[in-house]
Protein backbone atom coordinates (compact mmCIF):
# COMPACT_ATOMS: atom_id res chain seq x y z
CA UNK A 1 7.92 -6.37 -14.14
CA UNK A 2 6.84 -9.96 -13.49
CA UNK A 3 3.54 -9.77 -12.22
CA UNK A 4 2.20 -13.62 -11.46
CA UNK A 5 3.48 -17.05 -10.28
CA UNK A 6 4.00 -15.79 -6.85
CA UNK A 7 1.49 -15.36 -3.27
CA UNK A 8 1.75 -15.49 0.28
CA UNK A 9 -0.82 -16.45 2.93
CA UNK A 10 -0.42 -15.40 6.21
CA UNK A 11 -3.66 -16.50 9.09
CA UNK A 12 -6.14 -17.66 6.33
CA UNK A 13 -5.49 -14.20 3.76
CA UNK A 14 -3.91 -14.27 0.47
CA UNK A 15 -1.32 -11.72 -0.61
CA UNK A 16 -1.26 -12.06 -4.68
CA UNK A 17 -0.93 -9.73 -7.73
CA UNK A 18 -4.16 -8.08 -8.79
CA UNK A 19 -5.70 -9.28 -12.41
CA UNK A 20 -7.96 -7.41 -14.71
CA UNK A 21 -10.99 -9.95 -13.99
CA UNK A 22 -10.52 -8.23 -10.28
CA UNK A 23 -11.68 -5.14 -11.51
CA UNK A 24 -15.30 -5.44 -10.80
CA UNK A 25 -15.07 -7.01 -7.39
CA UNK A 26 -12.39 -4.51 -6.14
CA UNK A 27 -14.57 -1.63 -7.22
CA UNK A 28 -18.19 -3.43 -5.14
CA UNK A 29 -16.51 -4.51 -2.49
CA UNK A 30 -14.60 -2.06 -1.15
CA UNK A 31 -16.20 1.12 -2.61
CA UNK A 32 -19.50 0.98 -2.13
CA UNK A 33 -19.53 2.69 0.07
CA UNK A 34 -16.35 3.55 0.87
CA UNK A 35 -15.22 3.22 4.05
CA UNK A 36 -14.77 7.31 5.66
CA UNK A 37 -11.98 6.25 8.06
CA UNK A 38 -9.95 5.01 5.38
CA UNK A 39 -10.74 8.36 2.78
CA UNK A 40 -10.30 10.55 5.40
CA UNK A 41 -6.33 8.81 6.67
CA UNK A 42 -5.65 8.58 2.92
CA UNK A 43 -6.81 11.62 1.55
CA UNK A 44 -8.79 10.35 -1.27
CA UNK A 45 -12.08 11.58 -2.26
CA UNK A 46 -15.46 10.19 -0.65
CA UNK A 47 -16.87 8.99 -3.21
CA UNK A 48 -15.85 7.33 -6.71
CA UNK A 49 -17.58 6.32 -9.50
CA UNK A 50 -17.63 2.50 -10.63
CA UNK A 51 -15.91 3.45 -14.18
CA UNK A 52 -13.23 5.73 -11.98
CA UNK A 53 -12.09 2.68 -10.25
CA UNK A 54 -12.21 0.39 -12.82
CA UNK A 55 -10.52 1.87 -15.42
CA UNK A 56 -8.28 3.02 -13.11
CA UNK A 57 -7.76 -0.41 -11.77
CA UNK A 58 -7.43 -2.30 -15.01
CA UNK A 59 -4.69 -0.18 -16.30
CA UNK A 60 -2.44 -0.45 -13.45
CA UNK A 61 -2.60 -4.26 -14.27
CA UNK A 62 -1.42 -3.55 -17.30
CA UNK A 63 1.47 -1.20 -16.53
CA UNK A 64 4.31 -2.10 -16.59
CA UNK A 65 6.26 0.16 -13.93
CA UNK A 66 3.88 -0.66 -11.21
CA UNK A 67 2.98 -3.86 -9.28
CA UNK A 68 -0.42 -4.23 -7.69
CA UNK A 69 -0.81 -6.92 -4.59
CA UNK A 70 -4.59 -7.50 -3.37
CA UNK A 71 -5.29 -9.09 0.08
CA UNK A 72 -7.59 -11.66 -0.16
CA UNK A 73 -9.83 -12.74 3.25
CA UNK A 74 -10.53 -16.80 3.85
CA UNK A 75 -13.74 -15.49 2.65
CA UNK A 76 -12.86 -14.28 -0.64
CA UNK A 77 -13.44 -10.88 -0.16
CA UNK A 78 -10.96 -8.42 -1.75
CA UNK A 79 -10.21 -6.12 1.78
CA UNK A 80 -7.10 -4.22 0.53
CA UNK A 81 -4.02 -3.79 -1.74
CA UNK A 82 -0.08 -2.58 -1.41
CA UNK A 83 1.53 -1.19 -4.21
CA UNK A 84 5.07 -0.52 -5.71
CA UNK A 85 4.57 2.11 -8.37
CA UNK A 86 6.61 4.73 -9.48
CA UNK A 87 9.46 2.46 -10.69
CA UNK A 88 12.62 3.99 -11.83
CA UNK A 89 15.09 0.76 -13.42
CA UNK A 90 17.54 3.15 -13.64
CA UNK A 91 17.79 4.48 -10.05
CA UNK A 92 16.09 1.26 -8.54
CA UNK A 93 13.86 3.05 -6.87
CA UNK A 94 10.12 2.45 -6.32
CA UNK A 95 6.88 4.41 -4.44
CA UNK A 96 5.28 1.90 -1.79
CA UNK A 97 1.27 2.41 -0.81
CA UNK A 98 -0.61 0.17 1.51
CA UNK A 99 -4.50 -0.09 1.86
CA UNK A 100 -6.98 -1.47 4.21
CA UNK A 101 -10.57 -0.49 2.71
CA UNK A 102 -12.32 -1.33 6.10
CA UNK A 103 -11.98 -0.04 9.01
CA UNK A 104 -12.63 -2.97 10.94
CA UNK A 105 -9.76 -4.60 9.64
CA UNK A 106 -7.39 -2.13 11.48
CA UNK A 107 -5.43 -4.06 14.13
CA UNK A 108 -5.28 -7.34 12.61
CA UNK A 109 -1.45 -7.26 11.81
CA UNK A 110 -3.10 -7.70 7.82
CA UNK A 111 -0.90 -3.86 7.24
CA UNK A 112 2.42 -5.48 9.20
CA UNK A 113 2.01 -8.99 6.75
CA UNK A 114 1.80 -6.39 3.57
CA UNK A 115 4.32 -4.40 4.36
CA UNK A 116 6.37 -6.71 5.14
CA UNK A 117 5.78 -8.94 2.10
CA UNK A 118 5.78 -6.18 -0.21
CA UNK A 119 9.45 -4.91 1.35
CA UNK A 120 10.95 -8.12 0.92
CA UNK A 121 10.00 -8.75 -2.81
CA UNK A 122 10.74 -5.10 -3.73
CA UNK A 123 14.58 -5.13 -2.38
CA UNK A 124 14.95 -9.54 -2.17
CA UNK A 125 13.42 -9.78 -5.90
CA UNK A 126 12.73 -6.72 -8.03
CA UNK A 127 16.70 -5.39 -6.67
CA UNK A 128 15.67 -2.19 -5.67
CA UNK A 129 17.97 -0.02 -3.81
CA UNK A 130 15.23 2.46 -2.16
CA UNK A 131 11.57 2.19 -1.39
CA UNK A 132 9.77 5.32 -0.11
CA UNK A 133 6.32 6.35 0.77
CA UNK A 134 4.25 9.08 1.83
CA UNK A 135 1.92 9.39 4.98
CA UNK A 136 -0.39 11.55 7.04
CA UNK A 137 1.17 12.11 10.39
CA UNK A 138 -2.30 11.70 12.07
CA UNK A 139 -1.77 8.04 10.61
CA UNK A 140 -0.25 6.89 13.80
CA UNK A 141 -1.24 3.22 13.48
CA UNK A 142 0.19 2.92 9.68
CA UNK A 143 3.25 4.84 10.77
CA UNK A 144 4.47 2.43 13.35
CA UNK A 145 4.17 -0.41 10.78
CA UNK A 146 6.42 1.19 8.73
CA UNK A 147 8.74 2.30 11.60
CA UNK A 148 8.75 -1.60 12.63
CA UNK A 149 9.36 -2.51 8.76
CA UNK A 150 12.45 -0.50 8.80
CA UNK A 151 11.56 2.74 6.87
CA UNK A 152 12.49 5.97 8.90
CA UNK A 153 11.39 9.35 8.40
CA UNK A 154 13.06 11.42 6.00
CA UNK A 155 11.17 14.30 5.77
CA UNK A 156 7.59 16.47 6.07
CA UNK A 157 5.57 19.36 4.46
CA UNK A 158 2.29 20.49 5.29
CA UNK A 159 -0.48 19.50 3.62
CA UNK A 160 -2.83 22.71 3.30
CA UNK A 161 -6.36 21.65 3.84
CA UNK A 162 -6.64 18.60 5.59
CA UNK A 163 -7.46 19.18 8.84
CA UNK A 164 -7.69 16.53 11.66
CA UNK A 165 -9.41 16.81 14.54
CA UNK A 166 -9.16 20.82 13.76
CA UNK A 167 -4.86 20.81 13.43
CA UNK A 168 -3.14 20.76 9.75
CA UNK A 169 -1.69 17.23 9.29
CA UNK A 170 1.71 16.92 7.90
CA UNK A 171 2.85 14.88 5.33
CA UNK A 172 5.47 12.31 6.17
CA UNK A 173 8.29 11.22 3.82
CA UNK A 174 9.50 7.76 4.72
CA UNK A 175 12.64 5.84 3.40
CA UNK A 176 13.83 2.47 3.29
CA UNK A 177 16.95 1.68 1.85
CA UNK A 178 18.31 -1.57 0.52
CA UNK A 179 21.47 -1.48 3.47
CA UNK A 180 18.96 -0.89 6.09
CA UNK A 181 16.97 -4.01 5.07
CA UNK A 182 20.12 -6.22 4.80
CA UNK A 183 21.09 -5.09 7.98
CA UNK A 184 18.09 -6.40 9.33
CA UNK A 185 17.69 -9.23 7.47
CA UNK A 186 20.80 -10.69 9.21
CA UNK A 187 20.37 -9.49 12.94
C-alpha cells in the first residue's frame, strides 16, 4: 500500500500518512497523560508505556496491510490519527479506526474531515469494496459521524465489562459499502 505523496488540509490541520520519525512525538503528545475521555470511549487501557506506543507505532509504518493518517494542528501538534488496517486484497475489504487524543478537540468537525477523507481514499483510491468499523454505543458523537459518512449499522454484541454510566455498552458493527458511497457520491 502506497503510503506518501498525498495530504489534505482542511481549517489550518493536516491530514497525512504517519512516518517512523513521528514516533516519539505521537507517543509525548498525546499520551502523556492520556486523555480519560478518550480511553474510556475507546476502550484502551489508561495508561501506556513510551516503548508500548512506540514500537507499536513504528511498525504499523512499516506494514504493509495497514495505512496510518495523523492529524496535524496549525500548531504542529500531532492531536489524532484514522486508520485502515486489516486489509484483505483479496476481498477488498479494510477495518477503519478514528482518534481524537483530546478531549477538547471533540466538536470541531476534525472526526467528520477524517472520516470523510479516509472513506474517500479507501473506496476512490485503494478500490475497496467494504470498509467497516467497530464502536461503543455510548459513543454517540462518533456514531453520528459515521452515520453522516454513510456507514450504517450492521450489527451489536455486548461488551462484558465496560460499564457506562453503570449500563453495559454494546458494541456496534458499522458497514460501508463501495455502492453506498457511489450512490452518494453522485446525489
Amino acid at each position: 500500500m502506497k503510503k506518501s505523496g498525498f495530504y489534505w488540509t482542511w481549517q489550518g490541520y493536516l491530514l497525512r500518512p504517519a512516518k517512523t520519525k513521528d514516533a516519539k512525538a505521537y507517543y509525548q503528545q498525546n499520551f502523556c497523560p492520556l486523555d480519560q475521555k478518550v480511553a474510556f470511549l475507546t476502550g484502551s487501557k489508561e495508561q501506556f508505556t513510551e516503548a508500548e506506543v512506540t514500537n507499536f507505532f513504528r511498525a504499523c509504518c512499516k506494514a504493509e496491510d495497514r495505512l496510518d493518517l495523523l492529524l496535524v494542528s496549525p500548531q504542529g501538534k500531532i492531536i489524532g490519527e484514522s486508520v485502515i488496517n486489516e486489509w484483505d486484497a483479496q476481498r477488498r475489504t479494510a477495518n477503519f479506526r478514528l482518534a481524537l487524543f483530546h478531549s477538547e478537540d471533540f466538536g470541531k468537525g476534525l472526526g467528520s474531515f477524517m472520516t470523510a477523507v479516509t472513506r474517500d481514499f479507501a473506496f476512490g483510491v485503494l478500490g475497496l469494496e467494504q470498509l467497516e468499523l467497530s464502536v461503543f454505543s455510548t459513543n454517540e458523537r462518533a456514531i453520528r459521524t459515521y452515520l453522516s459518512a454513510g456507514f450504517s449499522v450492521e450489527g451489536s454484541w455486548s461488551e462484558p465489562g465496560f460499564a457506562a454510566e453503570e449500563k453495559e455498552a454494546e458494541e456496534l458493527l458499522m458497514v460501508l459499502t463501495r455502492e453506498t458511497w457511489e450512490k452518494r457520491k453522485t446525489s
